[in-house]
PDB file of N, CA and C in Angstrom:
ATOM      1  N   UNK A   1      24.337 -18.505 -15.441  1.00  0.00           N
ATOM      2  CA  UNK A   1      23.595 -18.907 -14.269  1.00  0.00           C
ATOM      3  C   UNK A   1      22.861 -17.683 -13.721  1.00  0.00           C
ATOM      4  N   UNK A   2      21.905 -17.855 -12.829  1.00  0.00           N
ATOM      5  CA  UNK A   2      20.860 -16.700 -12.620  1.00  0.00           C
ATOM      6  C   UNK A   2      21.281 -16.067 -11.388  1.00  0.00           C
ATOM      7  N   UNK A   3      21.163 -15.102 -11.217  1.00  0.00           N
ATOM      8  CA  UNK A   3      21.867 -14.352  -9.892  1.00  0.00           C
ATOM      9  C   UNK A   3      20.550 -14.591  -8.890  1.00  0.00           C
ATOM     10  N   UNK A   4      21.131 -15.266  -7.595  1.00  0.00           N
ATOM     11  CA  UNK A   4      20.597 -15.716  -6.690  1.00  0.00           C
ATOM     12  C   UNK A   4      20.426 -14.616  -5.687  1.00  0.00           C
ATOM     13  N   UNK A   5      19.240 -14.799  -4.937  1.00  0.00           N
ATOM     14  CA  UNK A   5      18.869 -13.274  -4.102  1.00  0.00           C
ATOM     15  C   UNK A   5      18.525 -13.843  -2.632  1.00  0.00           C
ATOM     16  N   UNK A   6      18.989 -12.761  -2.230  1.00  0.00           N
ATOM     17  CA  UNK A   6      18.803 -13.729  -0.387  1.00  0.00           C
ATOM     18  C   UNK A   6      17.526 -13.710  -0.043  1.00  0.00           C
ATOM     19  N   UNK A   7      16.838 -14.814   0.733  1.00  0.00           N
ATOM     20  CA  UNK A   7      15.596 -14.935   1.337  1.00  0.00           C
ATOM     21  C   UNK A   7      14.863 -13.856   2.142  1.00  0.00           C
ATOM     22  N   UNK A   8      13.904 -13.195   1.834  1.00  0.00           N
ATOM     23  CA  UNK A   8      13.228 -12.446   2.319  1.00  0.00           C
ATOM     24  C   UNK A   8      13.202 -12.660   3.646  1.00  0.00           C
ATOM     25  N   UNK A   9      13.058 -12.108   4.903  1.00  0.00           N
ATOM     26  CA  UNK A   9      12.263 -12.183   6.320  1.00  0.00           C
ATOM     27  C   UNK A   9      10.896 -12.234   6.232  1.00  0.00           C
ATOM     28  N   UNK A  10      10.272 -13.521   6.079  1.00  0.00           N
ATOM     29  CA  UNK A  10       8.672 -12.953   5.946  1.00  0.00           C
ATOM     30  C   UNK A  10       8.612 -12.656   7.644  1.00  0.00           C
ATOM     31  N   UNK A  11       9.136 -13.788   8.268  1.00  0.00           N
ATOM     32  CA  UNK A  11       8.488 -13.685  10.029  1.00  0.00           C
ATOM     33  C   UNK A  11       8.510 -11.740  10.562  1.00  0.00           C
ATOM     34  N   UNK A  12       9.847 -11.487   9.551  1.00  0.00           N
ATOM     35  CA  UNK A  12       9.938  -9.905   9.900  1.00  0.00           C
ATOM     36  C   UNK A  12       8.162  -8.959   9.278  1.00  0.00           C
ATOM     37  N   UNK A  13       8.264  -9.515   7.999  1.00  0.00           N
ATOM     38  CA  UNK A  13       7.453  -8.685   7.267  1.00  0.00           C
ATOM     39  C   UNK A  13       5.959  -8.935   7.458  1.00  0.00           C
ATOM     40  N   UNK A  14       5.722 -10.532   8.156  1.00  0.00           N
ATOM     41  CA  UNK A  14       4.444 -10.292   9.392  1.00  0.00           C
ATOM     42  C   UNK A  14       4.314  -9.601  10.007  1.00  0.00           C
ATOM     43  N   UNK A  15       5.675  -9.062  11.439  1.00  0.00           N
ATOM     44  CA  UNK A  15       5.093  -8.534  12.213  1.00  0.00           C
ATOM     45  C   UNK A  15       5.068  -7.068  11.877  1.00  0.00           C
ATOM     46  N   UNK A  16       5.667  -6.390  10.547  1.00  0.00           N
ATOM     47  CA  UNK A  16       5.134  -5.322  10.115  1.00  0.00           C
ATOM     48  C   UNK A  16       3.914  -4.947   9.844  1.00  0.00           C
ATOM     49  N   UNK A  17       3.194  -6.049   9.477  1.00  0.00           N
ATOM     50  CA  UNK A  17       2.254  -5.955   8.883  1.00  0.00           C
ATOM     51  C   UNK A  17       1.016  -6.529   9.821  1.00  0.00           C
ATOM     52  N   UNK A  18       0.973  -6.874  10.778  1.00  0.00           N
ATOM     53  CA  UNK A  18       0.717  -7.144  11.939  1.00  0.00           C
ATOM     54  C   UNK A  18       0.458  -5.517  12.753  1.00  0.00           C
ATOM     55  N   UNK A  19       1.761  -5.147  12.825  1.00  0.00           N
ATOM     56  CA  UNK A  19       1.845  -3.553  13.915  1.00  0.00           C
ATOM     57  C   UNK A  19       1.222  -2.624  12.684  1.00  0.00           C
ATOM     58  N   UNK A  20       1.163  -2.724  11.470  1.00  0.00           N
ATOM     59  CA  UNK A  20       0.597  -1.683  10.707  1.00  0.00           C
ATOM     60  C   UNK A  20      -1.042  -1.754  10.825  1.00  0.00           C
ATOM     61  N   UNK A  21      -1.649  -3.200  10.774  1.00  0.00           N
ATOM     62  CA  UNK A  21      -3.050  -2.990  11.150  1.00  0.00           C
ATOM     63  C   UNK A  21      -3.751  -3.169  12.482  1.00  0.00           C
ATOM     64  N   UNK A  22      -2.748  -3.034  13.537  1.00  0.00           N
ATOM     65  CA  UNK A  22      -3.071  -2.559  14.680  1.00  0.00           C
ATOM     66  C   UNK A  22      -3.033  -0.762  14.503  1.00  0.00           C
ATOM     67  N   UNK A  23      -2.143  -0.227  13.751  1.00  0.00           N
ATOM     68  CA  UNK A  23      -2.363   1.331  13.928  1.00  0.00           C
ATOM     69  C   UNK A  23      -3.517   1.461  13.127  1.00  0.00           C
ATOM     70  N   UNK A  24      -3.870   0.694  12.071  1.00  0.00           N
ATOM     71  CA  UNK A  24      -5.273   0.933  11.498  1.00  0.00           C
ATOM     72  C   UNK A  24      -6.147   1.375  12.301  1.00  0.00           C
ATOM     73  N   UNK A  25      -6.208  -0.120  13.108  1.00  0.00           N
ATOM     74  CA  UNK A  25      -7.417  -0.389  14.276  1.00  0.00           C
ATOM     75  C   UNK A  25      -7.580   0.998  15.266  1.00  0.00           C
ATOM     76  N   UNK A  26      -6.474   1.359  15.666  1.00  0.00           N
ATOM     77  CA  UNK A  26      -6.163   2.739  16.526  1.00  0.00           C
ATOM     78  C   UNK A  26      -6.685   3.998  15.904  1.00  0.00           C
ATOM     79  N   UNK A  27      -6.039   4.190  14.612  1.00  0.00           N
ATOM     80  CA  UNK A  27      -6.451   5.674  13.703  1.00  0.00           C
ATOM     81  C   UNK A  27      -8.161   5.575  13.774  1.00  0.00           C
ATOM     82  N   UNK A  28      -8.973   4.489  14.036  1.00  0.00           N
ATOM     83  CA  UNK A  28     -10.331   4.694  13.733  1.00  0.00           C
ATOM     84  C   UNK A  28     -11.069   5.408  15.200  1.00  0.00           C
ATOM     85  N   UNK A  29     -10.392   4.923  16.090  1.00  0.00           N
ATOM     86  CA  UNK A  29     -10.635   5.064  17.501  1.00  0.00           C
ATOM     87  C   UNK A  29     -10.392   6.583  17.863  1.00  0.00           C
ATOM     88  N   UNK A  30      -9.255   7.400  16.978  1.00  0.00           N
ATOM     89  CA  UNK A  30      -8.714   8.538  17.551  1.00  0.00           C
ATOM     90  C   UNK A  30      -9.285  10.160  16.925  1.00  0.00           C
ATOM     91  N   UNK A  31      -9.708  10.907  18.145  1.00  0.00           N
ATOM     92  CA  UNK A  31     -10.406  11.595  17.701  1.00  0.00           C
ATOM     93  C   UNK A  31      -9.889  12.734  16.822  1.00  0.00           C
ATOM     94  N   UNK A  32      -9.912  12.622  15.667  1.00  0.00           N
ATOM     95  CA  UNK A  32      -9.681  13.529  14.627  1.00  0.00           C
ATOM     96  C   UNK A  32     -10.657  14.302  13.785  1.00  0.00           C
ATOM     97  N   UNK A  33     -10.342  14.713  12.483  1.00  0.00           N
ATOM     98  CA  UNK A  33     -11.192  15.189  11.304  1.00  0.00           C
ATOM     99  C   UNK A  33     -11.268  13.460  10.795  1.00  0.00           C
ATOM    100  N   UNK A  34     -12.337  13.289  10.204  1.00  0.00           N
ATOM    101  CA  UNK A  34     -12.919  12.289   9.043  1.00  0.00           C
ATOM    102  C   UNK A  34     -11.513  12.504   7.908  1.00  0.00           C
ATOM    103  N   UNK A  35     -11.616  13.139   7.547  1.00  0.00           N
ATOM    104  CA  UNK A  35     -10.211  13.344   5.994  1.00  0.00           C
ATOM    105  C   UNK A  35      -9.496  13.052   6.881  1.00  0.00           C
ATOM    106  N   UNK A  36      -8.707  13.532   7.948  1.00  0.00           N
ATOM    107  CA  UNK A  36      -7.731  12.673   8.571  1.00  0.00           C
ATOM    108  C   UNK A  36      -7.533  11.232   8.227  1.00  0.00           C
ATOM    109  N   UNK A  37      -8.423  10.983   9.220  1.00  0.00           N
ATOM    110  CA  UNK A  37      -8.409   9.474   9.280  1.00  0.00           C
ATOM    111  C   UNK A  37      -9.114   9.044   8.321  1.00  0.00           C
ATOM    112  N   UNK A  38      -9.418   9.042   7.279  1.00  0.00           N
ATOM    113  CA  UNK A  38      -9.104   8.678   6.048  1.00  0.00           C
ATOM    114  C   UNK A  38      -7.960   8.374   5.440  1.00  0.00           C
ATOM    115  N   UNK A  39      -6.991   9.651   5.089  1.00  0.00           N
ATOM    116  CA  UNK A  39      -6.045   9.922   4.498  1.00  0.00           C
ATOM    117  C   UNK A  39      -5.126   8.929   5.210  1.00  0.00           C
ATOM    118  N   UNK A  40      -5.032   8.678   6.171  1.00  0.00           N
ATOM    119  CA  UNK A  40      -4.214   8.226   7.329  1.00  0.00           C
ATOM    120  C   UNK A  40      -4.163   6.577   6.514  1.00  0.00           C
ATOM    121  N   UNK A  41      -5.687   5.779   6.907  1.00  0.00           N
ATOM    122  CA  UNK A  41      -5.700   4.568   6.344  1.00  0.00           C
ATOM    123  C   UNK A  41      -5.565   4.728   5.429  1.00  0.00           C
ATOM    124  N   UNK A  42      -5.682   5.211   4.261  1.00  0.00           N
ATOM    125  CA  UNK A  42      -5.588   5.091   2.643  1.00  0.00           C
ATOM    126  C   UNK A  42      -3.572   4.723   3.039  1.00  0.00           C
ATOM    127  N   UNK A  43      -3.438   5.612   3.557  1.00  0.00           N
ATOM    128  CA  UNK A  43      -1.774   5.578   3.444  1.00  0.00           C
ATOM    129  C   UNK A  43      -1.187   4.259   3.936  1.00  0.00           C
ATOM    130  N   UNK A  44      -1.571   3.609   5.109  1.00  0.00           N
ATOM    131  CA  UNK A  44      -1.413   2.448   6.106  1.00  0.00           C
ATOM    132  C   UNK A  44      -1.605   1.560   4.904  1.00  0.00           C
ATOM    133  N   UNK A  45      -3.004   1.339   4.294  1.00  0.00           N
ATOM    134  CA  UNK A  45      -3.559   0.391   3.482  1.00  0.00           C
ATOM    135  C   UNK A  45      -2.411   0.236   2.515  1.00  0.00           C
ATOM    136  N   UNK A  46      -2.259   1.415   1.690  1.00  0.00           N
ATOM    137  CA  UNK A  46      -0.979   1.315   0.723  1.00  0.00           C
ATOM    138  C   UNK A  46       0.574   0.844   1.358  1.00  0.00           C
ATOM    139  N   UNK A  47       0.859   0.987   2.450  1.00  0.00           N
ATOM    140  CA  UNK A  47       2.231   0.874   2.807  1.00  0.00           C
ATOM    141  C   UNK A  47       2.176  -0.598   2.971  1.00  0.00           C
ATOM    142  N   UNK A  48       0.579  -1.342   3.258  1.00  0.00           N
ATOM    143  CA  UNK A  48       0.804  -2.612   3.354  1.00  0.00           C
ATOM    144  C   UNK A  48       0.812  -3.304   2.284  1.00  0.00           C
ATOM    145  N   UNK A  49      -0.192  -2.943   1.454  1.00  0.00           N
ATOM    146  CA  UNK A  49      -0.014  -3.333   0.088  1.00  0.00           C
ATOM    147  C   UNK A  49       1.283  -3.305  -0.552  1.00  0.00           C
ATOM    148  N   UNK A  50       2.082  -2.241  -0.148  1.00  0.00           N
ATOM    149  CA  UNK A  50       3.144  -2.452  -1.001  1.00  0.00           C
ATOM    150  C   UNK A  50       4.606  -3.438  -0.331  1.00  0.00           C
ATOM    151  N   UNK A  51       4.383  -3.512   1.365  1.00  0.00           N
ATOM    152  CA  UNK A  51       4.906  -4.717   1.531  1.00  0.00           C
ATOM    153  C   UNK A  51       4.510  -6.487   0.929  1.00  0.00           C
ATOM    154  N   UNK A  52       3.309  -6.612   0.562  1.00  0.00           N
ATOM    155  CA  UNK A  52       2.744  -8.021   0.738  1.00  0.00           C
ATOM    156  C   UNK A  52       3.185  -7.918  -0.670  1.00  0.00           C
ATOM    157  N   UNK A  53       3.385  -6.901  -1.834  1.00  0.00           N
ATOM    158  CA  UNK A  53       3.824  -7.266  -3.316  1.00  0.00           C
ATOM    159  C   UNK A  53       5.508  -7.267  -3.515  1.00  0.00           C
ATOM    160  N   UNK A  54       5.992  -6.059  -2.703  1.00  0.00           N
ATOM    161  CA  UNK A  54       7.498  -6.599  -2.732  1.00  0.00           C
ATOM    162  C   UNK A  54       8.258  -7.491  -2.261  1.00  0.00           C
ATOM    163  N   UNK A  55       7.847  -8.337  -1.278  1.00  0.00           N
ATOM    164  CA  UNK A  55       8.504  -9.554  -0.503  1.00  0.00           C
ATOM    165  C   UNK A  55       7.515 -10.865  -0.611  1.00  0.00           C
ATOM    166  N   UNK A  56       5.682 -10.599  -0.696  1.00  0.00           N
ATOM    167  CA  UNK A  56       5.420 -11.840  -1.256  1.00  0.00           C
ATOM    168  C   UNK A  56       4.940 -11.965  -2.440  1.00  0.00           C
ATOM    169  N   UNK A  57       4.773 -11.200  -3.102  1.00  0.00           N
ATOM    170  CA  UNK A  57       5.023 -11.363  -4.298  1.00  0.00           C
ATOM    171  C   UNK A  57       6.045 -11.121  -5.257  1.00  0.00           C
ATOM    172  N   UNK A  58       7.023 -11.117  -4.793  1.00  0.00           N
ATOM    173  CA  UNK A  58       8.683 -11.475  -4.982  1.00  0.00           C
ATOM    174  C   UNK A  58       8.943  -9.413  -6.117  1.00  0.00           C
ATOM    175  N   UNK A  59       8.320  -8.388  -5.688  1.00  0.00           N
ATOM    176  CA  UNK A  59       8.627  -7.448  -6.968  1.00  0.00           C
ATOM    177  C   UNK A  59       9.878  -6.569  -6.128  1.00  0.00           C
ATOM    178  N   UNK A  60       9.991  -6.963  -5.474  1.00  0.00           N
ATOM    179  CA  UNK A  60      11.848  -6.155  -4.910  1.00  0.00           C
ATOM    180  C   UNK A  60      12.747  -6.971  -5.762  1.00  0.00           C
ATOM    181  N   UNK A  61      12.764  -8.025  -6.141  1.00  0.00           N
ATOM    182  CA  UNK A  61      13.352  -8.452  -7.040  1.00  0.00           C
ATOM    183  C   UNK A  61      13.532  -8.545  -8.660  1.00  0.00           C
ATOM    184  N   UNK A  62      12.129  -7.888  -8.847  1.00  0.00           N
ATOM    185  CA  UNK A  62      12.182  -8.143 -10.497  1.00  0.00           C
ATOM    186  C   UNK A  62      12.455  -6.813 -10.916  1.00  0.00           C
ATOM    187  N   UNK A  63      12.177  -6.309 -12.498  1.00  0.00           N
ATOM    188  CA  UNK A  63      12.565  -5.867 -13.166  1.00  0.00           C
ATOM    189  C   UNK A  63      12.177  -4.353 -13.284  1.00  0.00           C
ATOM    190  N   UNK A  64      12.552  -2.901 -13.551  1.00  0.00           N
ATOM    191  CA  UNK A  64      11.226  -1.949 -13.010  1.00  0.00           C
ATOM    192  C   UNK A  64      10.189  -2.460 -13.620  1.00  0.00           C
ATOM    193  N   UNK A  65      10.295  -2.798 -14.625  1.00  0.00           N
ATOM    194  CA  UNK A  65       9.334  -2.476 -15.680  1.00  0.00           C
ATOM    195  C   UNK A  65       7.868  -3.112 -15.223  1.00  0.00           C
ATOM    196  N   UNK A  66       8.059  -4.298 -14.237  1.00  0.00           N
ATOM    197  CA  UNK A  66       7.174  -5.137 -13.588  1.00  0.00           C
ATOM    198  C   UNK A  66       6.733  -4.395 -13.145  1.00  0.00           C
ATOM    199  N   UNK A  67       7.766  -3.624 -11.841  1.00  0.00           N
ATOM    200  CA  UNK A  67       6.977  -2.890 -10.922  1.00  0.00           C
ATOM    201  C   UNK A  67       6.169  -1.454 -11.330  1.00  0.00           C
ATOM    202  N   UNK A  68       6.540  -1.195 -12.507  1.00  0.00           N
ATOM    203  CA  UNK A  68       5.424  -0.330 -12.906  1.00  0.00           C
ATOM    204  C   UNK A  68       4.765  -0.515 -13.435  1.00  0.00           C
ATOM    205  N   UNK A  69       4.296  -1.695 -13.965  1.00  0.00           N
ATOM    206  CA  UNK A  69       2.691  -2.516 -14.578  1.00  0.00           C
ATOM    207  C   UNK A  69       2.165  -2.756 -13.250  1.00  0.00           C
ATOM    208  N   UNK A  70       2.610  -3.161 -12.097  1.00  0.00           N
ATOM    209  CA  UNK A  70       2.001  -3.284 -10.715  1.00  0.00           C
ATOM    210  C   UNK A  70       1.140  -1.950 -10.209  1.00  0.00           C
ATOM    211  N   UNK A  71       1.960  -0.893 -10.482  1.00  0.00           N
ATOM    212  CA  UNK A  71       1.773   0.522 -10.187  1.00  0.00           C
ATOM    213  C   UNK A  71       1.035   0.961 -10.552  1.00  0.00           C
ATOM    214  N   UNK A  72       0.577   1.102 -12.567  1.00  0.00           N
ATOM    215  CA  UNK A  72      -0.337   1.430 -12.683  1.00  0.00           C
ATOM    216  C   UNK A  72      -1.726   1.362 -12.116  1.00  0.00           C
ATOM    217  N   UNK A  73      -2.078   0.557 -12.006  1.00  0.00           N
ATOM    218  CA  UNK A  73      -3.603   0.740 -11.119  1.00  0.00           C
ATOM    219  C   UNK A  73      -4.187   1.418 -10.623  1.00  0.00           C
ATOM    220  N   UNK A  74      -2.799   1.859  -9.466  1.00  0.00           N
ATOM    221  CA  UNK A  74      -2.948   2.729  -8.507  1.00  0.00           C
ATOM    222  C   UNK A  74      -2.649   4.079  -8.968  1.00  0.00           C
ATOM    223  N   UNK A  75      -2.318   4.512  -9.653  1.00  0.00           N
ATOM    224  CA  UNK A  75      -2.565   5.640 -10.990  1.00  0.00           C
ATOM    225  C   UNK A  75      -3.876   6.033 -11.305  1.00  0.00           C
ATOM    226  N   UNK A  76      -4.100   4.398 -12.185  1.00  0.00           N
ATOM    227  CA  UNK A  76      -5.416   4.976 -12.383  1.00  0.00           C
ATOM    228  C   UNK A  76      -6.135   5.237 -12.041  1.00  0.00           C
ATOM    229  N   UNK A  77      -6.722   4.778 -10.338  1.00  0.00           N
ATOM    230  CA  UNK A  77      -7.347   5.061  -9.564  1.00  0.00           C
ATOM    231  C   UNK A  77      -7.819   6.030  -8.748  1.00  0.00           C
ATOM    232  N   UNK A  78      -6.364   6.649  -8.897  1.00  0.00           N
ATOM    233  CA  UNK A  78      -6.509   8.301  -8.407  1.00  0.00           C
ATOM    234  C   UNK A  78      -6.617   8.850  -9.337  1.00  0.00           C
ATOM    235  N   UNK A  79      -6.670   8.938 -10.643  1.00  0.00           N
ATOM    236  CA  UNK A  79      -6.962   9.602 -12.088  1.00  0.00           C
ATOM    237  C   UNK A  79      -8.581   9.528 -11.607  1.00  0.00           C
ATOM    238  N   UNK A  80      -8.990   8.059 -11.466  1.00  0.00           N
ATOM    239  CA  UNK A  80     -10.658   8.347 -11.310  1.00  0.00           C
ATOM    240  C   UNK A  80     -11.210   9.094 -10.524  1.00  0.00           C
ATOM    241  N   UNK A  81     -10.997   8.678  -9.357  1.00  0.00           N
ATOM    242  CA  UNK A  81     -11.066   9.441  -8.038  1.00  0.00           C
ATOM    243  C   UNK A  81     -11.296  11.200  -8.624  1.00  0.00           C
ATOM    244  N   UNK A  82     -10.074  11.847  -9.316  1.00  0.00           N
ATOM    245  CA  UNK A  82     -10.046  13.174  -9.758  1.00  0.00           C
ATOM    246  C   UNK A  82     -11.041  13.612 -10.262  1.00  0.00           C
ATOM    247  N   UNK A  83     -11.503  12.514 -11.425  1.00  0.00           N
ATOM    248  CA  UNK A  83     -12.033  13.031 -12.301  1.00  0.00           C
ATOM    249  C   UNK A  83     -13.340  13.068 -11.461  1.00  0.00           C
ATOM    250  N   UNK A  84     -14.054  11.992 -11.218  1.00  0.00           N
ATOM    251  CA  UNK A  84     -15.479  12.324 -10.236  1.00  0.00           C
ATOM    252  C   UNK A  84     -15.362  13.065  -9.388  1.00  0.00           C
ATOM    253  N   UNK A  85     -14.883  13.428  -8.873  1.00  0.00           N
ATOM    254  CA  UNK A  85     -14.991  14.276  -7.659  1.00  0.00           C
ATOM    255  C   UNK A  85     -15.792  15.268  -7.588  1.00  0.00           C
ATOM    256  N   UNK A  86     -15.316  16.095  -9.212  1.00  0.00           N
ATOM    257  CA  UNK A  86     -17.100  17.599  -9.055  1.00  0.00           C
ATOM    258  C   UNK A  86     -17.489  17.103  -9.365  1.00  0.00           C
ATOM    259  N   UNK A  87     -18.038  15.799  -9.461  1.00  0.00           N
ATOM    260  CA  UNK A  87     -19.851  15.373  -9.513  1.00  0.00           C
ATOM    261  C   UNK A  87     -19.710  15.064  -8.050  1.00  0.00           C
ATOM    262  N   UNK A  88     -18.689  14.596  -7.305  1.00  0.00           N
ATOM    263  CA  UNK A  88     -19.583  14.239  -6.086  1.00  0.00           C
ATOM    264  C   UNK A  88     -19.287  15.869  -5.488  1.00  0.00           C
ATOM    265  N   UNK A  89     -18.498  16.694  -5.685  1.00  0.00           N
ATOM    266  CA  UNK A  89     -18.545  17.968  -4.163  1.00  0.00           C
ATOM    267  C   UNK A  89     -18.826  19.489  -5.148  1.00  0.00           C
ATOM    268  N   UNK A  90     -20.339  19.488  -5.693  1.00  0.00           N
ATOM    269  CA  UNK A  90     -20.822  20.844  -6.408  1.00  0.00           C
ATOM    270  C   UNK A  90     -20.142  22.055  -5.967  1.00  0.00           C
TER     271      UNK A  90
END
């Protein structure tokens, strides 16, 4: 028989995700450096992303191996990011 896993809190993992893009909304408002608040949302963006895949898209539960086919992407993305970069900052 399959090992049964307790029900997520989504109502919880709304209002995380709820108070996380209210600090979005805030970090744009607050007077910093640009890379700041950049770096800031890139991070927010990811922390939400990675709630809405581990609880609704069920990957706190599965296997690593899932969660690192999920992962890659975001690998590669900053691989790209690297690599262009001296073309965009001479």
């Amino acid at each position: 028989m399959a090992d049964a896993h307790k029900e997520p809190n989504y109502i919880g993992v709304f209002w995380w995700l709820l108070a996380l893009t209210i600090l979005e909304i805030a970090v744009i408002y607050v007077p910093m450096a640009r890379m700041i608040i950049v770096i800031l949302l890139i991070g927010l963006a990811l922390s939400k992303a990675a709630l809405v895949g581990l609880y609704f898209m069920h990957l706190k539960f599965e296997r690593l191996t899932l969660g690192l086919i999920a992962l890659t992407p975001l690998f590669l993305c900053i691989f790209l990011i690297l690599m262009i970069s001296p073309d965009i900052h001479p």
